[in-house]
Structure formats: structure tokens, C-alpha cells
Protein backbone atom coordinates (compact mmCIF):
# COMPACT_ATOMS: atom_id res chain seq x y z
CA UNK A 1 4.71 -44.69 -15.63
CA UNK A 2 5.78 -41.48 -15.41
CA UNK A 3 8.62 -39.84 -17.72
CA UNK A 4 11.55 -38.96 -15.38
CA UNK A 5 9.90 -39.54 -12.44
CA UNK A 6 13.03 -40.75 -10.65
CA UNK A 7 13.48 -36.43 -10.03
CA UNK A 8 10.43 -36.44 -8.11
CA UNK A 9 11.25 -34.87 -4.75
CA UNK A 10 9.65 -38.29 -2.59
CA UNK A 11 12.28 -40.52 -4.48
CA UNK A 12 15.30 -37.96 -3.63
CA UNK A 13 14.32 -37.98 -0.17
CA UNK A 14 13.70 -41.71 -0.06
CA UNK A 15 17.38 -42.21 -1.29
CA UNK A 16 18.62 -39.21 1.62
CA UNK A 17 17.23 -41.18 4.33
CA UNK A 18 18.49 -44.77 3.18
CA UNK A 19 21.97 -42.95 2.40
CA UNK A 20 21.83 -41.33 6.10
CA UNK A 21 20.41 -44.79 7.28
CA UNK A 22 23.82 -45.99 6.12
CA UNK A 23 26.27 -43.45 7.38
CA UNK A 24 24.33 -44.38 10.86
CA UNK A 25 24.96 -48.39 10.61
CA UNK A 26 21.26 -48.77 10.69
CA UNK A 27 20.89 -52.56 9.52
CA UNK A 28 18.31 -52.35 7.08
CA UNK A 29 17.29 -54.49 4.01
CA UNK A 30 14.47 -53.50 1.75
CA UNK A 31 12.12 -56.63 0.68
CA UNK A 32 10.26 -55.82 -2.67
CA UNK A 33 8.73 -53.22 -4.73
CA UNK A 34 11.81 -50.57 -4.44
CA UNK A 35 12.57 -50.94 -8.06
CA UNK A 36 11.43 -47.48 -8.53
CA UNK A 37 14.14 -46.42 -6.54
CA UNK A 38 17.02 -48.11 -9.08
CA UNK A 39 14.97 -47.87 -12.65
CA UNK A 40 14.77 -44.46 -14.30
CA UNK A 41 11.41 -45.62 -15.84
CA UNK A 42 10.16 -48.27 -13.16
CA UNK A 43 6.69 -47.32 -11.62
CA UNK A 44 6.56 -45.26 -8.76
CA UNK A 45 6.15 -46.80 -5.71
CA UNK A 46 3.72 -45.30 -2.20
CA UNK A 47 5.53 -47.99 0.18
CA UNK A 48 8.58 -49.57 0.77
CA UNK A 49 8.34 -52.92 2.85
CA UNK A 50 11.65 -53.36 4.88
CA UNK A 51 13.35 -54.89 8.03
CA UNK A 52 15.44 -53.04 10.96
CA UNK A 53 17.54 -54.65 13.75
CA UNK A 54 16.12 -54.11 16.50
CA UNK A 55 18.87 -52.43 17.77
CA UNK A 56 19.19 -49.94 15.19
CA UNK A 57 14.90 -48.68 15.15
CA UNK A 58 15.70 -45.95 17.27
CA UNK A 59 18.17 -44.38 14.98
CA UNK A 60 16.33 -44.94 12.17
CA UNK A 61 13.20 -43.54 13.71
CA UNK A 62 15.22 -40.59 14.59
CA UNK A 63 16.41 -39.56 10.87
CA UNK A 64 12.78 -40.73 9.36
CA UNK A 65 11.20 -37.98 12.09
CA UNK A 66 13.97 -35.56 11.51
CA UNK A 67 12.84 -35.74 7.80
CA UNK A 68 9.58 -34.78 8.76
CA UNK A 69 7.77 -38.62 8.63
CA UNK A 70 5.18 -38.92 10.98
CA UNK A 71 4.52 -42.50 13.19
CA UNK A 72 1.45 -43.73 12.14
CA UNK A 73 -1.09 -45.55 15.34
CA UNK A 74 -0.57 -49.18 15.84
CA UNK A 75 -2.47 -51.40 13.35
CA UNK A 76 -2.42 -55.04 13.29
CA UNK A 77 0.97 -56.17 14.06
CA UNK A 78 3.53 -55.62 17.41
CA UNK A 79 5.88 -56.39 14.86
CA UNK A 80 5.29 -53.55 12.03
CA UNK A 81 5.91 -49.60 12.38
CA UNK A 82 4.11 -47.68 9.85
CA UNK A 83 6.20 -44.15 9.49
CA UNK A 84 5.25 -41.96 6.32
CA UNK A 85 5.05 -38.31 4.91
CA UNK A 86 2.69 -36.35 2.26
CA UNK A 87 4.70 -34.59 -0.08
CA UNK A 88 2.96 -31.54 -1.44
CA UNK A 89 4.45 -31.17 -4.99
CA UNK A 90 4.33 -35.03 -5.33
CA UNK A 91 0.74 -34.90 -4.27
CA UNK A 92 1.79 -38.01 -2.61
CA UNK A 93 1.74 -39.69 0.67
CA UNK A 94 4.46 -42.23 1.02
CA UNK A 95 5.26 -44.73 3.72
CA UNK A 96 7.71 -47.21 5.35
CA UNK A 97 6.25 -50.45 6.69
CA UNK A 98 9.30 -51.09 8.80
CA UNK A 99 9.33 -54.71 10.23
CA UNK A 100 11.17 -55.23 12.76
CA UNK A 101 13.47 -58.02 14.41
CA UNK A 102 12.99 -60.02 11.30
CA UNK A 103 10.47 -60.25 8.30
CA UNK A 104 6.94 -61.41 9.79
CA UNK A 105 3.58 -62.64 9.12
CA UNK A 106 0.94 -61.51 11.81
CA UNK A 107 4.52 -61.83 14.13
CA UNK A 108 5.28 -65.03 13.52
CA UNK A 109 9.11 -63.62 12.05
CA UNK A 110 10.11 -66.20 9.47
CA UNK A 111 13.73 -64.69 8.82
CA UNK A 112 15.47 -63.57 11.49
CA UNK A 113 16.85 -59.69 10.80
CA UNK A 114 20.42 -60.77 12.16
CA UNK A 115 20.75 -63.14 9.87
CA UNK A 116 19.37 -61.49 6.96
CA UNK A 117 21.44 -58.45 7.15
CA UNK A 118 24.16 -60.33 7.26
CA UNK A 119 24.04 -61.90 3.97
CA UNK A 120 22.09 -58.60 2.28
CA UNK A 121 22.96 -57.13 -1.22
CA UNK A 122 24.04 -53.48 -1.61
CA UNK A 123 22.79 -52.46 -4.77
CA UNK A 124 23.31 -48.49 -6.38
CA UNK A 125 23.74 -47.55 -2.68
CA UNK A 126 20.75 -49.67 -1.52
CA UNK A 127 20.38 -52.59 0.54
CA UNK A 128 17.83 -55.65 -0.37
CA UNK A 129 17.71 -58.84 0.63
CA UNK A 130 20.06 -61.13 -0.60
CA UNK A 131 18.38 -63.66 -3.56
CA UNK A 132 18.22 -66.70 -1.34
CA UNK A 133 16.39 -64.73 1.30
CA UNK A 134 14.48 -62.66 -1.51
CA UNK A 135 13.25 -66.05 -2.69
CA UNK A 136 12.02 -67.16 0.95
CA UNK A 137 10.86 -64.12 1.41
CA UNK A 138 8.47 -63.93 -1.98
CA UNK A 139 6.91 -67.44 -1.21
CA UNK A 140 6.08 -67.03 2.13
CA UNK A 141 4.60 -63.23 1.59
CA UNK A 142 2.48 -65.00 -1.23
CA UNK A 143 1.29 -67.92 0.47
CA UNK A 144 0.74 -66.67 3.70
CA UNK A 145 0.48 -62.81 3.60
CA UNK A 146 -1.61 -62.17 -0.12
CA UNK A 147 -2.92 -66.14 -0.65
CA UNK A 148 -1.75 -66.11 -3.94
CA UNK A 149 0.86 -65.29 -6.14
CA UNK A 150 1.03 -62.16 -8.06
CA UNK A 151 2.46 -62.08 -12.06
CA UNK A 152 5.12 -59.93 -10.77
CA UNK A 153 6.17 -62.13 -7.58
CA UNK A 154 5.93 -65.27 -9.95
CA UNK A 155 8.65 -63.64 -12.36
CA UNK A 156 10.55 -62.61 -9.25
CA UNK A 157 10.50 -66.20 -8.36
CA UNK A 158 11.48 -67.50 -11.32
CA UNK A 159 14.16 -65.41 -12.06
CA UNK A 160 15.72 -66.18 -8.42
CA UNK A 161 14.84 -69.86 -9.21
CA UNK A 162 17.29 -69.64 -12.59
């Protein structure tokens, strides 16, 4: 962890282009691993994993490229668009793995992004899925997308469970 690391210049952009993302109406709802965004001392984070409407991608794309984010090539999915940056003082490259239409494995969406966004949390000026789609979400990126479950998703779980 790093002491105050919430001043780095990646996490102040991060927040600019979510907070731009909003003043847009670009339906967006980040999955996991963006506490780093919301806890002074969480550990920084090199990705966040979220879903777009389709509808709204090309406004989104437009801010993340007017930011200076670059697209990355297709990789394995029709369904993901991999967007990121280096930042220089950070000495950090940092992406968004953007899913789009819903949240996926190898395209097989198993939320629908409509519906999603429509029952998302807003949380310090952030949107996440809501706790009954975070919960879907966790066991199906487990089971399907790592093959097990990590100590971290497992708390996540159980926390959403209670």
C-alpha cells in the first residue's frame, strides 16, 4: 500500500473521466476491484473491470480518447474493449476493460447492461453494481472466468450473502 496514494495523478484522472462519464449519461457500472478509488489507504489498482450500454460506448470512448487513453487491438472477446494510458509520474500504465452490452464470459453476457444499470449503486460519485448483481456477478467471474474463488471474492461473497 502506498501512503496517500489516493493523490496520485492516475486516480484523479480515473475519478475526471467517471465524473465526465456522468455529466454525459454514459450508463456505466464498475464490477470489482475499484476500491482504490473510494479508500484513502486501499491498494492501488492497474484495471478497472466495467460495463457500458451499448448505446452510450461511443461517448465514453470519446472522453477516454480525449483524455489521452489509447484503444488497445482486439484480444479474445467481441464483447471487451481494452482502452488504457501510461502515466509518466505514476510510472504506471492503467486500463479499462470495458464490457459491453452486459457483463460476459468469452460473450456469453450473463447480466444484461440494461438491466443492471438500472438497479446500480452510486457510491462517493461512483457507480457499481448493485449487491444482488455484485453477488451474481462474483460467482459467475469465479467459477467460470478464474476457476476458483479468490480470499478476497469469498469475503465479497459473504458479506453480500449477510
Amino acid at each position: 500500500m502506498i501512503p496517500g496514494h489516493r493523490d496520485m495523478d492516475y486516480i484523479q484522472e480515473i475519478k475526471k473521466v467517471l465524473s465526465e462519464w456522468e455529466a454525459s449519461n454514459v450508463g456505466y457500472a464498475l464490477l470489482r476491484n475499484y476500491e482504490f478509488l473510494l479508500e484513502q489507504f486501499a491498494e492501488p489498482g492497474n484495471d478497472l473491470d466495467l460495463v457500458i450500454s451499448r448505446k452510450d460506448f461511443v461517448q465514453a470512448r470519446k472522453i477516454l480518447l480525449w483524455h489521452g487513453f489509447v484503444e488497445s487491438p482486439r484480444q479474445f472477446s467481441l464483447s471487451h474493449k481494452g482502452i488504457g494510458k501510461y502515466f509518466v509520474q505514476d510510472k504506471l500504465k492503467f486500463g479499462f476493460d470495458i464490457q459491453l452490452g452486459g457483463v460476459h464470459w468469452n460473450d456469453i453476457p450473463y447480466l444484461d447492461a440494461e438491466e443492471v444499470l438500472r438497479h446500480k449503486l452510486k457510491v462517493d460519485n461512483i457507480h457499481v453494481l448493485s449487491d444482488d448483481d455484485s453477488f451474481i456477478m462474483y460467482v459467475c467471474h469465479s467459477l467460470l472466468g478464474k476457476r476458483y474463488f479468490k480470499e478476497k471474492y469469498k469475503k465479497k461473497l459473504i458479506e453480500l450473502y449477510i
